[in-house]
Protein backbone atom coordinates (compact mmCIF):
# COMPACT_ATOMS: atom_id res chain seq x y z
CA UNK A 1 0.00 0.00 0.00
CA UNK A 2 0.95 3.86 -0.67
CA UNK A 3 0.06 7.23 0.93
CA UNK A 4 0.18 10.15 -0.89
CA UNK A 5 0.78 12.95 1.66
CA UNK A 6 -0.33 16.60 0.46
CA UNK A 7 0.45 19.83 2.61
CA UNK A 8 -0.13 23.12 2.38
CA UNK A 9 0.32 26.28 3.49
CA UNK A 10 -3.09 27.94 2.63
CA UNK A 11 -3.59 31.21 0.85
CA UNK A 12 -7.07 32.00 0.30
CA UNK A 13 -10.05 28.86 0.06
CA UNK A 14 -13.02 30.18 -1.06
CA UNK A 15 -16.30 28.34 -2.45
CA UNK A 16 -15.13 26.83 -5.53
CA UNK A 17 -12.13 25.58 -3.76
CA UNK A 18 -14.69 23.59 -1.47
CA UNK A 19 -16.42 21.98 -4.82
CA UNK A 20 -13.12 20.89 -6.22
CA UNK A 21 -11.69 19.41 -3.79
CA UNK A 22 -14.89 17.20 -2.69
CA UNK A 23 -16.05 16.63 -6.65
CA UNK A 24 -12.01 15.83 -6.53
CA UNK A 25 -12.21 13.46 -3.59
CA UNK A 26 -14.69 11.61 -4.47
CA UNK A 27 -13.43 11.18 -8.36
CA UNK A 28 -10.00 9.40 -6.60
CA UNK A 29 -12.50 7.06 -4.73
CA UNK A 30 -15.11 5.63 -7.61
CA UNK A 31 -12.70 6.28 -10.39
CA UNK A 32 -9.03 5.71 -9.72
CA UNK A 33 -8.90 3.03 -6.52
CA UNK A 34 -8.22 5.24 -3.86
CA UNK A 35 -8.94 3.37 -0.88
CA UNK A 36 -9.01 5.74 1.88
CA UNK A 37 -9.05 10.02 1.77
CA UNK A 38 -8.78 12.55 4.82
CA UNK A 39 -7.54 16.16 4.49
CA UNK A 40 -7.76 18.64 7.63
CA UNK A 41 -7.25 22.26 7.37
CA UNK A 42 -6.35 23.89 10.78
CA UNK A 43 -5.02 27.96 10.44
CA UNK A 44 -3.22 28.56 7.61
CA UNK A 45 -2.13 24.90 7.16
CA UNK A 46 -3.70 22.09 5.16
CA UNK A 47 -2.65 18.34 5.11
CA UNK A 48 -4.04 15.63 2.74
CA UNK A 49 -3.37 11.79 3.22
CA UNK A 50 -4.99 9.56 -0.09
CA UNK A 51 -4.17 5.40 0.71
CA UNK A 52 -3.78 3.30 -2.92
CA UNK A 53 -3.02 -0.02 -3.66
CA UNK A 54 -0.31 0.67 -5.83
CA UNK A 55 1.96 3.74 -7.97
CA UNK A 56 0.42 3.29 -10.85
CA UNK A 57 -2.94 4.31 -9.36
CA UNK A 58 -1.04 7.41 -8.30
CA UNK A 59 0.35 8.08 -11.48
CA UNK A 60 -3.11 7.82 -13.48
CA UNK A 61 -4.47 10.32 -10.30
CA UNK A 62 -1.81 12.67 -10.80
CA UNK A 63 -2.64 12.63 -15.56
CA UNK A 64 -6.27 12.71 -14.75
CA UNK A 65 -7.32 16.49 -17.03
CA UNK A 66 -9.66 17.62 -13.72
CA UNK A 67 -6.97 16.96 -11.52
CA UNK A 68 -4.51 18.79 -13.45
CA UNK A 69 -6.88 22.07 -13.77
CA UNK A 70 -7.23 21.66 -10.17
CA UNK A 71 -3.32 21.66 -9.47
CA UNK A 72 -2.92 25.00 -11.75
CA UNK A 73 -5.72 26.24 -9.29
CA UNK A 74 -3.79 25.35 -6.41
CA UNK A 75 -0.60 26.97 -7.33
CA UNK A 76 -2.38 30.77 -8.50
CA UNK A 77 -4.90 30.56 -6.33
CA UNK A 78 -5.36 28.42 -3.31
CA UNK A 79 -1.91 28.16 -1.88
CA UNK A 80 1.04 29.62 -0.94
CA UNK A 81 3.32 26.93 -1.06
CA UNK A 82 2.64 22.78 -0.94
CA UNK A 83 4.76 19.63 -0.72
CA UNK A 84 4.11 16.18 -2.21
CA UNK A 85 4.67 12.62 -0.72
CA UNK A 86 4.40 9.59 -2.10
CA UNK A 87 5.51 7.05 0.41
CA UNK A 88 5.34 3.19 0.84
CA UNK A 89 3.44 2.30 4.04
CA UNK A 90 5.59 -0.37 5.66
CA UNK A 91 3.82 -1.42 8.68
CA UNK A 92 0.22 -0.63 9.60
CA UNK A 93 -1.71 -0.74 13.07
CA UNK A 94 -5.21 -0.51 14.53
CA UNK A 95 -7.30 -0.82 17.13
CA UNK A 96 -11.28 -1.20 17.68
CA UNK A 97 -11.60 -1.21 13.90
């Protein structure tokens, strides 16, 4: 399994930043595999965390046209500054789930 881990440092979210991201969200979850999305935005800070199966499901994410409009939105519009992760998850734990 792989996490893509998205942060943020937030510059202005308005409404159409709201439909995006949950028309966005929901497109990675019917359409592409993703098996698990959570994003928080707390002060000026934001922080994404998308679970997939595998890299390729990342890499068809990352190509897909709305998601691309969506990143040129990001960077003129929506934030400041970001960082990208894509990491392997290694070991995973739970309790009461």
């Amino acid at each position: 399994m792989y996490a893509v881990i998205f942060t943020a440092k937030v510059d202005g979210q308005d409404e159409e930043y709201s439909r995006v991201a949950k028309h966005l969200k929901k497109l990675a979850l019917e359409k592409y595999g993703c098996l698990e999305f959570v994003s928080v935005t707390e002060g000026g800070n934001e922080i994404a965390i998308s679970y997939w199966e595998n890299e390729e499901q990342i890499k068809v994410w990352k190509n897909d046209s709305e998601h691309i409009l969506a990143q040129d939105l990001g960077r003129t519009k929506w934030y400041e500054s970001y960082k990208v992760q894509v990491v392997e998850v290694i070991r995973e734990y739970r309790h009461n789930t």
